[in-house]
N, C-alpha and C. Protein backbone atom coordinates (compact mmCIF):
# COMPACT_ATOMS: atom_id res chain seq x y z
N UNK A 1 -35.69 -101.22 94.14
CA UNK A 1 -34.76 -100.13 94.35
C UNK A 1 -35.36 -98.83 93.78
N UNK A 2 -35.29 -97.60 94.51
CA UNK A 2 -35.64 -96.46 94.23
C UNK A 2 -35.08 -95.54 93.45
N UNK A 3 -35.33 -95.05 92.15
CA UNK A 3 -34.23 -94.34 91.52
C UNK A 3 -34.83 -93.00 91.18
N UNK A 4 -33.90 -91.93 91.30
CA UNK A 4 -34.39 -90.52 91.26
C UNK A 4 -33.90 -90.45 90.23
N UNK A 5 -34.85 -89.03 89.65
CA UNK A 5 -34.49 -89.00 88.07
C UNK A 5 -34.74 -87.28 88.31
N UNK A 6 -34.02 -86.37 87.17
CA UNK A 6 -34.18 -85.20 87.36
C UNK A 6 -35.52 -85.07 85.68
N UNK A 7 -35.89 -85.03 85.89
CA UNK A 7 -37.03 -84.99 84.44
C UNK A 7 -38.32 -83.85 84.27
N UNK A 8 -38.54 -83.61 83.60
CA UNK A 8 -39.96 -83.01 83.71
C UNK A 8 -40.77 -83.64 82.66
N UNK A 9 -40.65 -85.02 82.17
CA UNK A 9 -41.43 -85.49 81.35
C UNK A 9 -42.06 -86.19 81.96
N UNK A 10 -43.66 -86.34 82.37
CA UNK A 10 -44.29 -87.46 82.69
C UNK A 10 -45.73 -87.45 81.52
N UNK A 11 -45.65 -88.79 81.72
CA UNK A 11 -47.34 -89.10 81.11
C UNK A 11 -48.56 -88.28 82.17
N UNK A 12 -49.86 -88.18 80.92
CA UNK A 12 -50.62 -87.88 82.15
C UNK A 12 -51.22 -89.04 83.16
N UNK A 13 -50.82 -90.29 82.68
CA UNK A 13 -51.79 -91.51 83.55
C UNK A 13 -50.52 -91.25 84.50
N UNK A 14 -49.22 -91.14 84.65
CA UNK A 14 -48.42 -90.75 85.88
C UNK A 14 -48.59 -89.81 86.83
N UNK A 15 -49.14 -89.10 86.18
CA UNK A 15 -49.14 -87.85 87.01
C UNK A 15 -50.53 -88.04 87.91
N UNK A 16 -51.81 -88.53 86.88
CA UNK A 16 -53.36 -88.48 87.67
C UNK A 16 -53.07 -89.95 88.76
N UNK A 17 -51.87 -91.18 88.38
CA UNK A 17 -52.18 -91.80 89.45
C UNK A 17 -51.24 -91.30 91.10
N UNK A 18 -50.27 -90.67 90.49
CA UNK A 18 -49.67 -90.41 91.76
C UNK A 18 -50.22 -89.27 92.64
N UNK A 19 -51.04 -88.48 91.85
CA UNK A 19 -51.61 -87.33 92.46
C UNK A 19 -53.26 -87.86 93.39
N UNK A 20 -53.58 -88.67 92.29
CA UNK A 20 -54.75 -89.28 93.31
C UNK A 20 -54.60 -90.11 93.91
N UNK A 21 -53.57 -90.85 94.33
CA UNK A 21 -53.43 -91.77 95.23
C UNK A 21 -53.18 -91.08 96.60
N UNK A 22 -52.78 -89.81 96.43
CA UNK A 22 -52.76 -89.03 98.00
C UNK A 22 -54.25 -88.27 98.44
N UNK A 23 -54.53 -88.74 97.26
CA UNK A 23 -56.16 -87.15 97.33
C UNK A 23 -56.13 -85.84 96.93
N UNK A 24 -55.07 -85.40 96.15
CA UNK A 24 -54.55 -84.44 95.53
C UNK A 24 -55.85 -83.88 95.26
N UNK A 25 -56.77 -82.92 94.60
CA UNK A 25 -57.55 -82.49 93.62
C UNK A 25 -57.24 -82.51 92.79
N UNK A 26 -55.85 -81.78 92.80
CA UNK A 26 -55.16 -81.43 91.23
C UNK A 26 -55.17 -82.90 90.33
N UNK A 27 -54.89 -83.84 90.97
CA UNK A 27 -55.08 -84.97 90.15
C UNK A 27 -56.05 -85.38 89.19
N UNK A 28 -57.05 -84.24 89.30
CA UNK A 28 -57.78 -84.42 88.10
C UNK A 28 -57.83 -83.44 87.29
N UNK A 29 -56.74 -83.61 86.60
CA UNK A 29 -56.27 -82.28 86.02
C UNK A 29 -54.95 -82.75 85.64
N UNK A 30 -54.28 -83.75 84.68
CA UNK A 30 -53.01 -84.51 84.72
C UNK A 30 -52.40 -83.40 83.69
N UNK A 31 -53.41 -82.96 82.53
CA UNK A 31 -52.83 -82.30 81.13
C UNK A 31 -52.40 -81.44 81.73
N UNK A 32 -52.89 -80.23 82.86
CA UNK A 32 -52.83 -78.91 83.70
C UNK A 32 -51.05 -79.27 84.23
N UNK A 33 -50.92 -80.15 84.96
CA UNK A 33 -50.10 -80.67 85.89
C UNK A 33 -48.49 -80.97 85.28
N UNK A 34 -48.93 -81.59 84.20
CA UNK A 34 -48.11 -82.08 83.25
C UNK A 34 -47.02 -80.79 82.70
N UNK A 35 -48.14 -79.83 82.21
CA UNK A 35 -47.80 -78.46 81.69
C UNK A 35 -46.72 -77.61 82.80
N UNK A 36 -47.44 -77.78 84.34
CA UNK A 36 -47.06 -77.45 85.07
C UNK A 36 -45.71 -77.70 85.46
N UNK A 37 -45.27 -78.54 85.21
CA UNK A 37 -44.38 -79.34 85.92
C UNK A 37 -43.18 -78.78 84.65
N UNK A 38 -43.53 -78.66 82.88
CA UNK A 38 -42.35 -79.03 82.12
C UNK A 38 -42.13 -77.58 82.05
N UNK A 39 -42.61 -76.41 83.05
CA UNK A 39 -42.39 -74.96 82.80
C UNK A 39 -41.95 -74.90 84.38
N UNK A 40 -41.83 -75.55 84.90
CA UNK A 40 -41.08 -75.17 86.14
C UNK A 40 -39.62 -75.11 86.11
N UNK A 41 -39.22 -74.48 87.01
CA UNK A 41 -37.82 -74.67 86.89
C UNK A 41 -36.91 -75.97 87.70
N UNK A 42 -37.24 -76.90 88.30
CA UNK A 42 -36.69 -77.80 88.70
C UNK A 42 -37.47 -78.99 88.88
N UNK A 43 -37.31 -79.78 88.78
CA UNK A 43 -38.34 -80.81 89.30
C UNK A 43 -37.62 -82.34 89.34
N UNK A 44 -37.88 -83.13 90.75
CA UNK A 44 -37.09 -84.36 90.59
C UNK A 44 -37.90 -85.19 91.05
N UNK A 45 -37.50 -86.72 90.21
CA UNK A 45 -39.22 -87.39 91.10
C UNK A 45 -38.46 -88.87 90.81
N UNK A 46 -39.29 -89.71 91.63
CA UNK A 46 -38.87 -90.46 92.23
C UNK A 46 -39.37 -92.28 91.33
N UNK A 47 -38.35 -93.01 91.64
CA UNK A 47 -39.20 -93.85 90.41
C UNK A 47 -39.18 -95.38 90.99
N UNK A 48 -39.79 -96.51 90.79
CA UNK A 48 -39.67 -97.45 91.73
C UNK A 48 -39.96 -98.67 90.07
N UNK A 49 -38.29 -98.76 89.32
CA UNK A 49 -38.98 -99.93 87.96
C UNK A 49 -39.16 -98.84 86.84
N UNK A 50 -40.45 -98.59 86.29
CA UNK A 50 -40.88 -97.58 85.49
C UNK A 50 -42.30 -96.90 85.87
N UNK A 51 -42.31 -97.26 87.37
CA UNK A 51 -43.61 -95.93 88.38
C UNK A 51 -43.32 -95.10 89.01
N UNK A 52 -43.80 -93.85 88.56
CA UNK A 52 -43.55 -92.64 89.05
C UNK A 52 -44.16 -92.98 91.12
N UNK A 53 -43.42 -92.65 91.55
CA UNK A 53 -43.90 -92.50 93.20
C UNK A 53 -43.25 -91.83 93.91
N UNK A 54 -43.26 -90.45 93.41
CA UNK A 54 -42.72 -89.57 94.14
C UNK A 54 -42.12 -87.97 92.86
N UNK A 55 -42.35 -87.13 93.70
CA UNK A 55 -42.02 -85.95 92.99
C UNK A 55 -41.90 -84.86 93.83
N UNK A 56 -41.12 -83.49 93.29
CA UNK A 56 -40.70 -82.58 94.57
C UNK A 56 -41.16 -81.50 92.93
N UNK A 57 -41.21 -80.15 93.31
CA UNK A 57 -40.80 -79.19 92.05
C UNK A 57 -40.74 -77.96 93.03
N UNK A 58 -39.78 -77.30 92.37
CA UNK A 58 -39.25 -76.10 92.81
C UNK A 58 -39.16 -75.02 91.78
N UNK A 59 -39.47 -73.38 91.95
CA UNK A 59 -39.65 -72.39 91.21
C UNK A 59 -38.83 -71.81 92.19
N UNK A 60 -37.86 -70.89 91.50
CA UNK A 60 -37.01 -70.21 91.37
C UNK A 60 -36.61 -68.88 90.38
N UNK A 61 -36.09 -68.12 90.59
CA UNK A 61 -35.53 -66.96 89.83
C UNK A 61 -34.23 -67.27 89.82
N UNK A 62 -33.08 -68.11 89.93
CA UNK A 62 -32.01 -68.76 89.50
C UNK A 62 -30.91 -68.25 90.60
N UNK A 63 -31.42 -67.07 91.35
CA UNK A 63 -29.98 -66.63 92.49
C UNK A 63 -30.63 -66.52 93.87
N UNK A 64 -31.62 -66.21 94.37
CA UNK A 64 -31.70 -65.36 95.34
C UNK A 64 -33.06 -65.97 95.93
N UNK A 65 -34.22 -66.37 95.43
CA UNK A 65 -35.43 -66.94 96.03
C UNK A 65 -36.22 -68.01 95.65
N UNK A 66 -36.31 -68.95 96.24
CA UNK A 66 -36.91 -70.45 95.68
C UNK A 66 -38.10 -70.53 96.32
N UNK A 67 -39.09 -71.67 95.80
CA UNK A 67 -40.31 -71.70 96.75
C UNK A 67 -40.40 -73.30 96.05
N UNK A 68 -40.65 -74.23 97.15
CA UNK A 68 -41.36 -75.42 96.79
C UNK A 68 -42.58 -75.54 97.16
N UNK A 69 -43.32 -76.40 96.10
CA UNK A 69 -45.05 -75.86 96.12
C UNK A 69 -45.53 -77.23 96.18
N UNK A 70 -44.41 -78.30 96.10
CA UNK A 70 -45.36 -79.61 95.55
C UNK A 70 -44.50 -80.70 95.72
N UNK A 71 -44.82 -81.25 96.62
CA UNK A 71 -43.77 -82.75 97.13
C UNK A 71 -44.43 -84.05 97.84
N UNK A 72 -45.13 -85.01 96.93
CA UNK A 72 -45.67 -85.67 97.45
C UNK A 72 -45.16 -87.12 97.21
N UNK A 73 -45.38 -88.04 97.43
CA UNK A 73 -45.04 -89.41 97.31
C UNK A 73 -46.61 -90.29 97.72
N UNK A 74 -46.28 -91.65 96.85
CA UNK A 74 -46.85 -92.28 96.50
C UNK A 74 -48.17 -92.87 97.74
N UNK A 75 -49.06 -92.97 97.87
CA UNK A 75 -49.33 -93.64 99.54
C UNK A 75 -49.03 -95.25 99.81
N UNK A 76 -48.68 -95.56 98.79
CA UNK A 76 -48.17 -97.14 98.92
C UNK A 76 -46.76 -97.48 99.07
N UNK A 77 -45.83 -95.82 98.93
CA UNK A 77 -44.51 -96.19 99.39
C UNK A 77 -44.62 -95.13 100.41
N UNK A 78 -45.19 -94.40 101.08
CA UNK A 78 -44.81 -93.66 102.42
C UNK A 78 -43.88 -94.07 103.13
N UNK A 79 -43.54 -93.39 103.70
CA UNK A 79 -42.63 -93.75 105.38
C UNK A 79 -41.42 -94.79 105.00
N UNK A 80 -40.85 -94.35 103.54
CA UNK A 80 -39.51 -95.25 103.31
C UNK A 80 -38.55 -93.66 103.11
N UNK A 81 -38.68 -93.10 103.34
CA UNK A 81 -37.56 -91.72 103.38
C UNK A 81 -38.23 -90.86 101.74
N UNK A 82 -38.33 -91.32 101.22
CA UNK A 82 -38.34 -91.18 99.96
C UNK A 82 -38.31 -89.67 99.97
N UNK A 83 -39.68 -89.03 100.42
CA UNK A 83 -39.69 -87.55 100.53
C UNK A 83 -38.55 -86.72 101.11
N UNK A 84 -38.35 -87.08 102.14
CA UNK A 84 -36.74 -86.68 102.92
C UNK A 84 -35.80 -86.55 101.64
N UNK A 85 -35.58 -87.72 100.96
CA UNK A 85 -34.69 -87.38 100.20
C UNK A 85 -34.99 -86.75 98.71
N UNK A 86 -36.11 -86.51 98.05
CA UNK A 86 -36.65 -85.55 97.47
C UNK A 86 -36.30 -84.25 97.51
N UNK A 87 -36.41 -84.11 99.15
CA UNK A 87 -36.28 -82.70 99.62
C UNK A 87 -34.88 -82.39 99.60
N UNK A 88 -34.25 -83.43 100.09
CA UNK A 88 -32.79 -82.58 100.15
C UNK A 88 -32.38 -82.96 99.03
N UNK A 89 -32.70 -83.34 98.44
CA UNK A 89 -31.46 -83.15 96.28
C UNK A 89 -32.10 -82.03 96.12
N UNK A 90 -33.76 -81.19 96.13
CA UNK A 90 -33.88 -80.39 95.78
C UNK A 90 -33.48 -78.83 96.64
N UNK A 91 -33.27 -79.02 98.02
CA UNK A 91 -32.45 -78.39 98.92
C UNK A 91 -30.43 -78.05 98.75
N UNK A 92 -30.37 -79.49 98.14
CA UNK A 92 -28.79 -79.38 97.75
C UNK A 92 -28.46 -78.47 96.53
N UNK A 93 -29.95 -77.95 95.44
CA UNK A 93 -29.92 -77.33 93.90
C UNK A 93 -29.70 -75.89 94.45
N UNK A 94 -30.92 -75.74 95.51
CA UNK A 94 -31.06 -74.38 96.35
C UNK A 94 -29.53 -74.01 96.99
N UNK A 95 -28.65 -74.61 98.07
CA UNK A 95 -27.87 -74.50 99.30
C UNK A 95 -27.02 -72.82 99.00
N UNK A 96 -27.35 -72.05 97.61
CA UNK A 96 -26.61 -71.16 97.72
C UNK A 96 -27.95 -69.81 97.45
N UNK A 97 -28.72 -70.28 97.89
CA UNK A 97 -29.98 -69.67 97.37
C UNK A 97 -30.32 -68.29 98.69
N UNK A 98 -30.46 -67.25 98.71
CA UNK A 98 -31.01 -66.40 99.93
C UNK A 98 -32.20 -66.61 101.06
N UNK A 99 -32.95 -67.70 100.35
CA UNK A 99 -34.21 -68.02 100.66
C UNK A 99 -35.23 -69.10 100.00
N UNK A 100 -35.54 -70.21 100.60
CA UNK A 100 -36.22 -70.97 100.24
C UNK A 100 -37.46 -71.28 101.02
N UNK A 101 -38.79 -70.63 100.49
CA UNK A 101 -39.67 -70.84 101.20
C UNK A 101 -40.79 -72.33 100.38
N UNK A 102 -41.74 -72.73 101.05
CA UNK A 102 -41.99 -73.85 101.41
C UNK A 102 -43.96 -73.18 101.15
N UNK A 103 -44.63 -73.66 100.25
CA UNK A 103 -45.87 -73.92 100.43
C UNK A 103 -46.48 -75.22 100.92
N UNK A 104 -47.34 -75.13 102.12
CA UNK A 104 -47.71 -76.33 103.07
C UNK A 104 -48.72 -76.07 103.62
N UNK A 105 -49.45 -77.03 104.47
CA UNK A 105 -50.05 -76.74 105.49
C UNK A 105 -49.59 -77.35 106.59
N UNK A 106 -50.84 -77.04 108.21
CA UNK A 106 -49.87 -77.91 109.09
C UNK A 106 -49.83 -78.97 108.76
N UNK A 107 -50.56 -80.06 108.30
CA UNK A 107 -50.12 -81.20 108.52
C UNK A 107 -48.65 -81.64 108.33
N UNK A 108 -48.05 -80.91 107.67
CA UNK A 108 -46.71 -81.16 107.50
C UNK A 108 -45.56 -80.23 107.94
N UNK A 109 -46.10 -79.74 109.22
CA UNK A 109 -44.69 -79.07 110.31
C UNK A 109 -44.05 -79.74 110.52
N UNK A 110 -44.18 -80.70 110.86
CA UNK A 110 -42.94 -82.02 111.84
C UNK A 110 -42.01 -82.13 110.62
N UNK A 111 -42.41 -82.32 109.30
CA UNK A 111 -41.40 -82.95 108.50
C UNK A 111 -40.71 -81.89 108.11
N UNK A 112 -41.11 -80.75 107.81
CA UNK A 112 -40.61 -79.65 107.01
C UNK A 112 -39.55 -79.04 108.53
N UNK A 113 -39.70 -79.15 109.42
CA UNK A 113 -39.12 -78.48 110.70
C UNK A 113 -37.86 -79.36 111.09
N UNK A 114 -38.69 -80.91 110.84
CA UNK A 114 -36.84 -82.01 110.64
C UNK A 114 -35.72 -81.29 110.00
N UNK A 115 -36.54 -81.09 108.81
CA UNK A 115 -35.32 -80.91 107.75
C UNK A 115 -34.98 -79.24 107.82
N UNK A 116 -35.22 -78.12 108.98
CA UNK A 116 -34.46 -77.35 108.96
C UNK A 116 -35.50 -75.47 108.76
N UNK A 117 -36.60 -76.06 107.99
CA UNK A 117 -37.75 -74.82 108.05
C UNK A 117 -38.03 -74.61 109.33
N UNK A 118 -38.65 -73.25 109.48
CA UNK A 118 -38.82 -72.56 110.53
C UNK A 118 -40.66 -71.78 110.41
N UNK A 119 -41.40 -72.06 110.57
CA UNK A 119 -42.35 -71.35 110.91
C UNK A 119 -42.03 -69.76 110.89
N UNK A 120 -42.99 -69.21 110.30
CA UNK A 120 -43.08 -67.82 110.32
C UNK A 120 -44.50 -67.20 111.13
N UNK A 121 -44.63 -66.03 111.74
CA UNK A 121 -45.87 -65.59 112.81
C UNK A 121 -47.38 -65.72 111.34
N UNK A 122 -47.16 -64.98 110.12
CA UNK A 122 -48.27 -64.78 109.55
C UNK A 122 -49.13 -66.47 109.66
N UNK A 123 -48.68 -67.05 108.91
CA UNK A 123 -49.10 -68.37 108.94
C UNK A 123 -47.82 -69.40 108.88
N UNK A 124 -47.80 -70.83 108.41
CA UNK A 124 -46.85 -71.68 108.24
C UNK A 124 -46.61 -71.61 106.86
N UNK A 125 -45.43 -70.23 106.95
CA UNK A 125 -44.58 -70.47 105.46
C UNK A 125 -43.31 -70.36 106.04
N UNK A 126 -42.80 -71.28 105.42
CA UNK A 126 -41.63 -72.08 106.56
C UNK A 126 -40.48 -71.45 105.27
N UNK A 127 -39.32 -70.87 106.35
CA UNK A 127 -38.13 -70.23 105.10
C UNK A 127 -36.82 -70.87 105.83
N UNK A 128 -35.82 -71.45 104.70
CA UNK A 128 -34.45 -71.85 105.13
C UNK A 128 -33.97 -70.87 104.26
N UNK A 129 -32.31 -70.49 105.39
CA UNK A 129 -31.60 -69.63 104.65
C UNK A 129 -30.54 -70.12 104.38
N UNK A 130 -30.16 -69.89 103.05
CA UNK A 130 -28.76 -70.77 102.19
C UNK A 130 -28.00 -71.21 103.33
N UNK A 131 -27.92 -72.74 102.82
CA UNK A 131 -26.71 -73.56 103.64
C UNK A 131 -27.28 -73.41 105.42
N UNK A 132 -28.41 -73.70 104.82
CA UNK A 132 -29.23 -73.76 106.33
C UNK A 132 -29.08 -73.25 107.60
N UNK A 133 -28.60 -71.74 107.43
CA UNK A 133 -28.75 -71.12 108.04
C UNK A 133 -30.39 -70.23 108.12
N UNK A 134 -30.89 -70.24 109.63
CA UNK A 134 -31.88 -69.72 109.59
C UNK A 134 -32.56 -68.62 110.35
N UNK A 135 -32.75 -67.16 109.82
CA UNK A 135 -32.63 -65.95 110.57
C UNK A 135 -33.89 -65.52 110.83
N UNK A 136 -34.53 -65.66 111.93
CA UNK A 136 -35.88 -64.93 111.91
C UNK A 136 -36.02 -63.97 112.80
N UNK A 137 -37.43 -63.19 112.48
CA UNK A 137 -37.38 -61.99 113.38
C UNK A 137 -39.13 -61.71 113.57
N UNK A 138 -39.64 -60.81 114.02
CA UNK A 138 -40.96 -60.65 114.27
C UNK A 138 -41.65 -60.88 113.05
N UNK A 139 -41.35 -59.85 112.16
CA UNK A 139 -42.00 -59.93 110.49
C UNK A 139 -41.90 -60.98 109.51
N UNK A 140 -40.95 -62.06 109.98
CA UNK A 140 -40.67 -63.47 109.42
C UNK A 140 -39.50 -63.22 109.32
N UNK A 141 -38.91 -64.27 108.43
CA UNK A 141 -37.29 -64.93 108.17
C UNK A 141 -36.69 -63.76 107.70
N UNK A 142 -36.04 -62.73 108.16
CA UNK A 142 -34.97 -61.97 107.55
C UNK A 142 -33.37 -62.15 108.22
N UNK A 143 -32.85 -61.58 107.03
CA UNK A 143 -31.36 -62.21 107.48
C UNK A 143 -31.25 -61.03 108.10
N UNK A 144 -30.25 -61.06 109.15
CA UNK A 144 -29.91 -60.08 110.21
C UNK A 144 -28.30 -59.40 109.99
């Protein structure tokens, strides 16, 4: 059974195995990561027993603009939702937020576009607008 936890405490052997089990770089770099994670402002991750396999973190200014930078899961539990639902507890913290943009690349349009992001013209920085409403225009996501 999968249990989410809202925490920012991990070990670093948690952090370097879940990060290198996807191919992260950063994974070599657990002390960096670690730091990273207990100065962020949100972070929820995912637990399977007492193994970390899965994590989302979100930075915020507390009213008006969010950005998630980092949501990966385990490669030995993929393709059980896990991330999906990562995303939306940390989407449900946001739902009153002006703007939540999304650091990615393509490989991950399809998933980020399920759940409601929108591509912008500069590159793929994908923005939902509170309570998933989503307003775009030539220059990217502005509300209208």
């Amino acid at each position: 059974m999968i249990e989410y936890k809202i925490t920012k405490s991990f070990t670093e052997n948690e952090i370097k195995e879940l990060f290198c089990s996807v191919d992260w770089f950063s994974g070599n770099f657990p002390d960096k990561i670690s730091l990273a994670f207990s100065n962020s402002n949100r972070v929820i991750s995912a637990w399977e027993k007492e193994k970390l396999i899965g994590i989302i973190r979100g930075l915020d200014d507390g009213v008006w603009q969010a950005t998630i930078d980092c949501l990966l899961v385990h490669s030995n539990y993929q393709k059980r939702g896990i991330a999906s639902t990562l995303l939306k507890m940390l989407l449900a913290d946001y739902k009153d937020f002006l703007y939540v943009d999304i650091i990615t690349d393509k490989n991950n349009e399809t998933f980020y576009t399920k759940h409601g992001f929108k591509e912008t013209p500069e590159e793929f920085r994908c923005k939902l607008r509170g309570n998933g409403r989503v307003y775009e225009t030539k220059g990217g996501c502005n509300p209208i």
